[in-house]
Structure formats: structure tokens, C-alpha cells
C-alpha atoms as a PDB file:
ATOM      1  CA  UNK A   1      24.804 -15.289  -1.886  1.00  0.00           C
ATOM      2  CA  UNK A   2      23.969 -13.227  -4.870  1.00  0.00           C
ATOM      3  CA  UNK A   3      22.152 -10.209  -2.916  1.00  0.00           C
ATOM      4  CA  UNK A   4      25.824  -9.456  -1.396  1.00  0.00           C
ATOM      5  CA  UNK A   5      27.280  -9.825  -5.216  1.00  0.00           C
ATOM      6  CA  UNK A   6      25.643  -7.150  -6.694  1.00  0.00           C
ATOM      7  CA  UNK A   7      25.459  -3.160  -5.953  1.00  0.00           C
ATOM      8  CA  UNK A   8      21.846  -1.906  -6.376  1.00  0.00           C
ATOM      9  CA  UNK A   9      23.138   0.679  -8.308  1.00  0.00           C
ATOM     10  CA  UNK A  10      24.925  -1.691 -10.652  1.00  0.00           C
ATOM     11  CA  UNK A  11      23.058  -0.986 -14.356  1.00  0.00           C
ATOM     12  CA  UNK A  12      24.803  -4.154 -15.208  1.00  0.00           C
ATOM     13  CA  UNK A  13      23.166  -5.943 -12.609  1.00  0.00           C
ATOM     14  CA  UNK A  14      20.143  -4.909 -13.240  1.00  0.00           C
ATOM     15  CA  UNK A  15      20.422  -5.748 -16.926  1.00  0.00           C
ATOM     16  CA  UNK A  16      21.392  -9.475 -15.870  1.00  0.00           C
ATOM     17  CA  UNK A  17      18.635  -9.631 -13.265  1.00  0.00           C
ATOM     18  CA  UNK A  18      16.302  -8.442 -16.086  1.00  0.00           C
ATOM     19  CA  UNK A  19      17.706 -10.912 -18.514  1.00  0.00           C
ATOM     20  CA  UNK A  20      17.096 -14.007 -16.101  1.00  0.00           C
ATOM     21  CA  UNK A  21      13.679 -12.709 -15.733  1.00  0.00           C
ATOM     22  CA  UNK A  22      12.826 -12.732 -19.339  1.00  0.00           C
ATOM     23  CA  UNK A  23      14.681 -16.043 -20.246  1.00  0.00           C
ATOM     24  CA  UNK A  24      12.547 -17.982 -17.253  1.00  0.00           C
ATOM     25  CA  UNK A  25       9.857 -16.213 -17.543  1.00  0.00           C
ATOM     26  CA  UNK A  26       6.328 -16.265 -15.348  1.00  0.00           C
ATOM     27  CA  UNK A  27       8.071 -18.933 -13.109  1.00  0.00           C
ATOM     28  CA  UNK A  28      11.001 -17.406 -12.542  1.00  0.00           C
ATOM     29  CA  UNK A  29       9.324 -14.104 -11.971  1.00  0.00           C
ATOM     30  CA  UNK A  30       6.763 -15.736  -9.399  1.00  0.00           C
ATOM     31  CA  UNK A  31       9.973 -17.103  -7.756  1.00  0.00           C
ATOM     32  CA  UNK A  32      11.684 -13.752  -7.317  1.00  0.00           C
ATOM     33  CA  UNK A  33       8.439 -12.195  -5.662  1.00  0.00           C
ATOM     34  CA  UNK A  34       7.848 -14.426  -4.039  1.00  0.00           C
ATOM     35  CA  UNK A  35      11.658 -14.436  -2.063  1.00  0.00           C
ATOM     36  CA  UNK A  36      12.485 -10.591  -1.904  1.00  0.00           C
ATOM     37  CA  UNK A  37      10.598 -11.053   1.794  1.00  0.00           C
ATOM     38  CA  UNK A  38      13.561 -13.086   2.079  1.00  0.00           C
ATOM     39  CA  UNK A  39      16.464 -10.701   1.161  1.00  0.00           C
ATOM     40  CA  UNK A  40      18.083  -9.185   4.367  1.00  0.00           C
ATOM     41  CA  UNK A  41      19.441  -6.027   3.197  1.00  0.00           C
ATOM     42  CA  UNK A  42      16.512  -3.392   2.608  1.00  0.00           C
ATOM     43  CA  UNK A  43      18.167  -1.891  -0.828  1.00  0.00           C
ATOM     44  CA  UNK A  44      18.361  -4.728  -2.677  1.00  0.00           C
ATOM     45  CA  UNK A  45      15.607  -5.562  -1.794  1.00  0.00           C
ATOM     46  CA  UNK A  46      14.293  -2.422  -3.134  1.00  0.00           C
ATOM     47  CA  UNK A  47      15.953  -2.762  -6.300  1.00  0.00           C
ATOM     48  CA  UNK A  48      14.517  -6.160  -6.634  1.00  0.00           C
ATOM     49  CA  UNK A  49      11.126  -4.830  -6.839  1.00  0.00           C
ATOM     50  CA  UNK A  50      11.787  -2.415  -8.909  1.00  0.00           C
ATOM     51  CA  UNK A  51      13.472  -5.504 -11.370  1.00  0.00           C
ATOM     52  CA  UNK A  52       9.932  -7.018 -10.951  1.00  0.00           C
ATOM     53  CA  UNK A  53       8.081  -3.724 -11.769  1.00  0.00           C
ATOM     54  CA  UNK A  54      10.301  -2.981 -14.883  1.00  0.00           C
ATOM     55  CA  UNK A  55       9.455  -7.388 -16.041  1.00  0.00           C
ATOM     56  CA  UNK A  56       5.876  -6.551 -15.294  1.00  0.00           C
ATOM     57  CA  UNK A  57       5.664  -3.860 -18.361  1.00  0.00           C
ATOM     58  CA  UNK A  58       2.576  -2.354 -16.839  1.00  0.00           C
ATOM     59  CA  UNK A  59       0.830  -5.603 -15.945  1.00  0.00           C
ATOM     60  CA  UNK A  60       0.124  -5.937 -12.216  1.00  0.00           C
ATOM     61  CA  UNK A  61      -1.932  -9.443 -12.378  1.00  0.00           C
ATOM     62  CA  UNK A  62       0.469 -11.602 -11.117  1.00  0.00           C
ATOM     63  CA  UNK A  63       0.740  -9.272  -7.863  1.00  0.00           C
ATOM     64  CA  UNK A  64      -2.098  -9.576  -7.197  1.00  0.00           C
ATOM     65  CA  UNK A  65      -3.084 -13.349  -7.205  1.00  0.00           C
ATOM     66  CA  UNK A  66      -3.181 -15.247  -4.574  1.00  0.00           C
ATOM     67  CA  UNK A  67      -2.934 -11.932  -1.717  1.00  0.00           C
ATOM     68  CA  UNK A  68      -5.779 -13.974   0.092  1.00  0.00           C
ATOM     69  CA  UNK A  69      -3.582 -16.884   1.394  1.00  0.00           C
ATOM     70  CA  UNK A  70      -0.457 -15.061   1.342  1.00  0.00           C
ATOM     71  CA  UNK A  71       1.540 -14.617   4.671  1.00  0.00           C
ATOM     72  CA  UNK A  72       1.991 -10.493   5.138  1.00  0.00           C
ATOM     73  CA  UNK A  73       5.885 -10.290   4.099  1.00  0.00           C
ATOM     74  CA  UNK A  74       5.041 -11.612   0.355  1.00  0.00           C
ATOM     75  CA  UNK A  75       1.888  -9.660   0.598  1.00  0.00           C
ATOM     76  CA  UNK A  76       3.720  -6.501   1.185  1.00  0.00           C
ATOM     77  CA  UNK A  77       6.379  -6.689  -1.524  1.00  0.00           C
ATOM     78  CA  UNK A  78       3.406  -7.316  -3.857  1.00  0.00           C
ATOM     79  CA  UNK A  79       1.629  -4.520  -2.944  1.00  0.00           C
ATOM     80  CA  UNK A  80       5.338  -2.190  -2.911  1.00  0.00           C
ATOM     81  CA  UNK A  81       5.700  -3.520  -6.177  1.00  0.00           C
ATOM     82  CA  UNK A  82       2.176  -2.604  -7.113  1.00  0.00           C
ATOM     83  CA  UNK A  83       2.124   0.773  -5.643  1.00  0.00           C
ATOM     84  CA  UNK A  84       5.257   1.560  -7.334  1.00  0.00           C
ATOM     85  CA  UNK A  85       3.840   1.154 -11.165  1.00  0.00           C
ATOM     86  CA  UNK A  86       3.449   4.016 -12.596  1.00  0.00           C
ATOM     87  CA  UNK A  87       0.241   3.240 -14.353  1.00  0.00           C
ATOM     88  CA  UNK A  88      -4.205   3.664 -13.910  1.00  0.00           C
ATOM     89  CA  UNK A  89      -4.443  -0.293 -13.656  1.00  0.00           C
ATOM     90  CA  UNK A  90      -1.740  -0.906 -11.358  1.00  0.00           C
ATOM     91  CA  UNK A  91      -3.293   2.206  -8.921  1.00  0.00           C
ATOM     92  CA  UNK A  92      -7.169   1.145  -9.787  1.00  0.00           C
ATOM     93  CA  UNK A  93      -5.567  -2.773  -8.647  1.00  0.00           C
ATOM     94  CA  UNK A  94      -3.794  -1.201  -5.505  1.00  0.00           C
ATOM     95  CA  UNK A  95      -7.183   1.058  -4.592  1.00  0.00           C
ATOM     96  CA  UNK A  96      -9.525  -1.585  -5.290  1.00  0.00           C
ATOM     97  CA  UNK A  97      -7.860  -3.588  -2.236  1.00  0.00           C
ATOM     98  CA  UNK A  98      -9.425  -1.104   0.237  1.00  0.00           C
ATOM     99  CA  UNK A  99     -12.473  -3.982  -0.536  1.00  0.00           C
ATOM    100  CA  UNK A 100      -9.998  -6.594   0.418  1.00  0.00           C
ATOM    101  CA  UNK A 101     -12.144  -9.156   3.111  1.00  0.00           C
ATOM    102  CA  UNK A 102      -7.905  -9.109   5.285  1.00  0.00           C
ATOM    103  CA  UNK A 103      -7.358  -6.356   7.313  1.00  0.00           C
ATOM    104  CA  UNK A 104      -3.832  -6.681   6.525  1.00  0.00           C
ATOM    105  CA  UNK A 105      -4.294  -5.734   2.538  1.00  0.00           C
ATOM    106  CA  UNK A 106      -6.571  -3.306   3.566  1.00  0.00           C
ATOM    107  CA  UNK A 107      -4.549  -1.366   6.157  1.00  0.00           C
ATOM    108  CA  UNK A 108      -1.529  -1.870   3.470  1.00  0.00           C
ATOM    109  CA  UNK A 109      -3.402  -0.706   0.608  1.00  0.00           C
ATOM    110  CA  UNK A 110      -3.994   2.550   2.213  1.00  0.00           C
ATOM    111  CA  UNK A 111      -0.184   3.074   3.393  1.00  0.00           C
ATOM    112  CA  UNK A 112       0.704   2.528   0.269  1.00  0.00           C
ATOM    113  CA  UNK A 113      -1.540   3.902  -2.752  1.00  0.00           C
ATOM    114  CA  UNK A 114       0.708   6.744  -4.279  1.00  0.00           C
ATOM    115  CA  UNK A 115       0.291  10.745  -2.781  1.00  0.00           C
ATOM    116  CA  UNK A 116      -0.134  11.607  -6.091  1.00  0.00           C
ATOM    117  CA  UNK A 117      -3.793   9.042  -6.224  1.00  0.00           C
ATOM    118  CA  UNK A 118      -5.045   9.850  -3.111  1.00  0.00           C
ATOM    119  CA  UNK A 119      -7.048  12.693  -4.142  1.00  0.00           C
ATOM    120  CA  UNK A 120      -8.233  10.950  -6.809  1.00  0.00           C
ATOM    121  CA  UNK A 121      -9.565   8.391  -4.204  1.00  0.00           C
ATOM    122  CA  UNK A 122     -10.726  10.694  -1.553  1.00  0.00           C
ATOM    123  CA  UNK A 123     -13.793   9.610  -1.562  1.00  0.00           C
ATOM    124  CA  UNK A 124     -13.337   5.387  -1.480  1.00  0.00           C
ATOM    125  CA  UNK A 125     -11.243   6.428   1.395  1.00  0.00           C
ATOM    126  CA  UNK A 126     -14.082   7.978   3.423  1.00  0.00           C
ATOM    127  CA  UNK A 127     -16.435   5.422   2.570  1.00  0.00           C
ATOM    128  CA  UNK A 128     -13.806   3.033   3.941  1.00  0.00           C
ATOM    129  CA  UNK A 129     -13.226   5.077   6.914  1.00  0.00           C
ATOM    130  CA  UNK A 130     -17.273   4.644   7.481  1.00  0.00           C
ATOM    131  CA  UNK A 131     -17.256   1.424   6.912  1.00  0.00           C
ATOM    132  CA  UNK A 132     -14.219  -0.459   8.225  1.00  0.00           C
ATOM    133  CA  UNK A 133     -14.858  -2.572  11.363  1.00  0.00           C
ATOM    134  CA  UNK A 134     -10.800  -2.728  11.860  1.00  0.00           C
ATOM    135  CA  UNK A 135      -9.440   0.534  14.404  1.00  0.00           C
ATOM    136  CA  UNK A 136      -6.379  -0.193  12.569  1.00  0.00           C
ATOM    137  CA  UNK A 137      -7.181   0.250   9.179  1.00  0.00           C
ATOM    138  CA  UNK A 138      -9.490   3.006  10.288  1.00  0.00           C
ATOM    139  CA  UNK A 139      -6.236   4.855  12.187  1.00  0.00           C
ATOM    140  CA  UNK A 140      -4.249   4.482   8.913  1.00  0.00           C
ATOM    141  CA  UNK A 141      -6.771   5.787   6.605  1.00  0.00           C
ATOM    142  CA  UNK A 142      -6.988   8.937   9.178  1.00  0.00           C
ATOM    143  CA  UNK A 143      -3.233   9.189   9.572  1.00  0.00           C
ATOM    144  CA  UNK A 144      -2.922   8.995   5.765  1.00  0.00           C
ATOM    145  CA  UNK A 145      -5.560  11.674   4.831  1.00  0.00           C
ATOM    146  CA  UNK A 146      -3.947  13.902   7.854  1.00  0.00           C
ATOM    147  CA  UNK A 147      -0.014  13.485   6.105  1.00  0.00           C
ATOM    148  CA  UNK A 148      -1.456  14.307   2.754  1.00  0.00           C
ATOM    149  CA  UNK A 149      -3.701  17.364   4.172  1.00  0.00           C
ATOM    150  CA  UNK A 150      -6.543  16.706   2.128  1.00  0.00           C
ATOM    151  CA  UNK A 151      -8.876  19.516   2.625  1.00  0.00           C
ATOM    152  CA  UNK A 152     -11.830  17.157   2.362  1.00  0.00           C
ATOM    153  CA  UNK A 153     -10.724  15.585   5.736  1.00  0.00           C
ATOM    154  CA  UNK A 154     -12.013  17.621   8.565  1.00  0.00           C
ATOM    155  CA  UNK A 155     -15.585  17.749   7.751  1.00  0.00           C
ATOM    156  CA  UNK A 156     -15.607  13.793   7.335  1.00  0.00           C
ATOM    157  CA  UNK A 157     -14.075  13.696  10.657  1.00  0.00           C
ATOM    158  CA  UNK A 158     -16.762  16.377  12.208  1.00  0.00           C
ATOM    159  CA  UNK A 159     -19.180  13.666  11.203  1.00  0.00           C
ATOM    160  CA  UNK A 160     -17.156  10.821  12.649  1.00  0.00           C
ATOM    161  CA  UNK A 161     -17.023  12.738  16.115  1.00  0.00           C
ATOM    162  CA  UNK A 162     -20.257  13.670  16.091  1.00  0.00           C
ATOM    163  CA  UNK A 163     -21.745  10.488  14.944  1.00  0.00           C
ATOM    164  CA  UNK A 164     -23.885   8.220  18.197  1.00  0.00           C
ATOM    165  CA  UNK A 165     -21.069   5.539  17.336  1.00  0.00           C
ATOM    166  CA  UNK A 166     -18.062   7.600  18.371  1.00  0.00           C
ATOM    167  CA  UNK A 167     -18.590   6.752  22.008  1.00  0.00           C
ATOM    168  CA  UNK A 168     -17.510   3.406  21.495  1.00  0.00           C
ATOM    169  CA  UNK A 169     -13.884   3.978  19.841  1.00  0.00           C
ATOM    170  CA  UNK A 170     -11.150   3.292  21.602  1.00  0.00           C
ATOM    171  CA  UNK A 171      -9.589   5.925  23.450  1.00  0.00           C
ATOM    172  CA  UNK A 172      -7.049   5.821  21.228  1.00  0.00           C
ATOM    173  CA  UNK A 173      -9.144   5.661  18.029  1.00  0.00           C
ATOM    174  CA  UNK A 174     -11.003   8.824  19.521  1.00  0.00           C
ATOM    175  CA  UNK A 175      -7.390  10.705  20.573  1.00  0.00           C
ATOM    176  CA  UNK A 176      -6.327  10.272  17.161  1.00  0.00           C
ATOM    177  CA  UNK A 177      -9.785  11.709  15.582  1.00  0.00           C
ATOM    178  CA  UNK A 178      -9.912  14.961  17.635  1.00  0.00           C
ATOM    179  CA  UNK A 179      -6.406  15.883  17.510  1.00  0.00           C
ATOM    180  CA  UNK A 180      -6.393  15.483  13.347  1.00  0.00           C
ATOM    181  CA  UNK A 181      -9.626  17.701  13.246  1.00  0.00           C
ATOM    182  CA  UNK A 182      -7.964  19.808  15.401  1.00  0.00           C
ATOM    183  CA  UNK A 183      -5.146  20.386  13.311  1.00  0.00           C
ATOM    184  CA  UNK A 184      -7.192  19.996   9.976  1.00  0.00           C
ATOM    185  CA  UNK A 185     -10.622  20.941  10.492  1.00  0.00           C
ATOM    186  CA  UNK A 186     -11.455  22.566  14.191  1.00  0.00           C
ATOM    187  CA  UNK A 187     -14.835  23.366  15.269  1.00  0.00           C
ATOM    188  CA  UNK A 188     -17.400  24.086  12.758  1.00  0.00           C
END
């Protein structure tokens, strides 16, 4: 099993991981994606991505593709790999999945678009959090906006409390809203 022959932290390794990439190209590449999921232990798994990232050069296309049909564990290394680009298309790719018709993407889209982006993005966010029909992507984007403290958050909530609909959130849903505006926003 190769995974258990090589240290993560192994430059070497990496190099020769890199190497196989760029000799097999697109196929091979597609191949390694689509396996990670796969991998057992969590840091090589971590510093497969990160092989995948470094192929990529800046190109997050072939993440993307196919997300639609794709079963959630090679859906979320995609996205990892995505969010972990360090570039405006790779974020624009990862925040334009907040449009995504699966919950799934969605919810992992917001868990995983970069601190540094968010605020940047404030405002797709809210419009999400209006217009998602999913409590669990709705719960995330809340959760996410809360961990970041984005100033921005407890009027958006005030409206979300206050708004007819609010009656018919869960009791969770509606937990989760008041304690966050509590802590972020209070009473106007």
C-alpha cells in the first residue's frame, strides 16, 4: 500500500507524487481525486490534496466537473481541494456553489469557502440564508457567519426572527437563530 510508504512530510515524496502526476497527466490526476475518499489515514490524505492543488497550477476546472452525480466523499475532497487554492477563480468556483441545485455542495460550499473570503461574500451568504429551502444549509451558513463574527450578521438575523416565516422553523432552526443574535446582535 503506498499511503503507508510514504511520510506526508516526505519532500521526496511529494516530488515523486508530483512527478507521476505530470508524466500521466489529466487521467492520472482524475484518478488520484477521485481515490483520496479512499485513503484511510486523514494526513495523507491531506497531503494528497494538497499534491492535486500544487498539479492544478491555479486551475480548479477539473474539481469541479461532474459535482452533480458525484457521491459526497469525492465531492468533498474536490471542494477541500478547491477551497484550499489560493487564488480569485478557485474562491469565485467554490462561492459560486452556494447556487448548487444539491444541498450537499451547498451546505459544503459554505463550511468550506476560506475565513479570509467570507467577507468578501457576506452578502451571497445572506441572500442564501433567505433563500435556502434546506434547515441544514441554512444552520451552516448561520453557524459560519457566527464563528467568523461578521458584524453584518445580527441585523440579517433581526430580520430572520422577525420575519411572518420564522414561526415555521424548526425548533432547532429557531434555537440556533436567537441564541447567535443574542451573542452577535441582541435586541435592536
Amino acid at each position: 500500500d503506498y499511503a503507508r510508504a510514504v511520510d506526508p512530510e516526505d519532500s521526496q515524496a511529494a516530488r515523486s507524487i508530483e512527478r507521476v502526476i505530470e508524466l500521466g497527466g489529466q487521467a492520472v490526476l482524475t484518478g488520484i481525486i477521485d481515490h483520496i475518499p479512499d485513503v484511510a489515514d486523514p494526513q495523507f490524505r491531506r497531503f494528497l490534496i494538497q499534491r492535486v492543488v500544487t498539479a492544478l497550477k491555479g486551475e480548479p476546472q477539473l474539481l469541479t466537473e461532474g459535482l452533480r452525480s458525484m457521491e459526497s466523499g469525492r465531492m468533498r475532497i474536490r471542494l477541500e481541494a478547491l477551497a484550499r487554492m489560493d487564488n480569485f477563480v478557485a474562491r469565485d468556483q467554490l462561492t459560486s456553489l452556494l447556487e448548487h441545485p444539491v444541498a450537499e455542495v451547498r451546505a459544503a460550499a459554505v463550511e468550506l469557502i476560506p475565513s479570509a473570503h467570507l467577507r468578501g461574500v457576506f452578502k451571497r451568504l445572506a441572500q442564501r440564508l433567505a433563500d435556502e429551502p434546506e434547515e441544514t444549509v441554512r444552520r451552516g451558513i448561520i453557524q459560519r457567519m457566527d464563528h467568523e463574527r461578521l458584524p453584518a450578521l445580527g441585523p440579517l438575523l433581526r430580520r430572520m426572527a422577525t420575519a411572518e416565516s420564522f414561526h415555521r422553523r424548526s425548533e432547532e432552526e429557531k434555537r440556533q437563530v436567537l441564541a447567535t443574535l443574542g451573542r452577535c446582535g441582541g435586541p435592536e
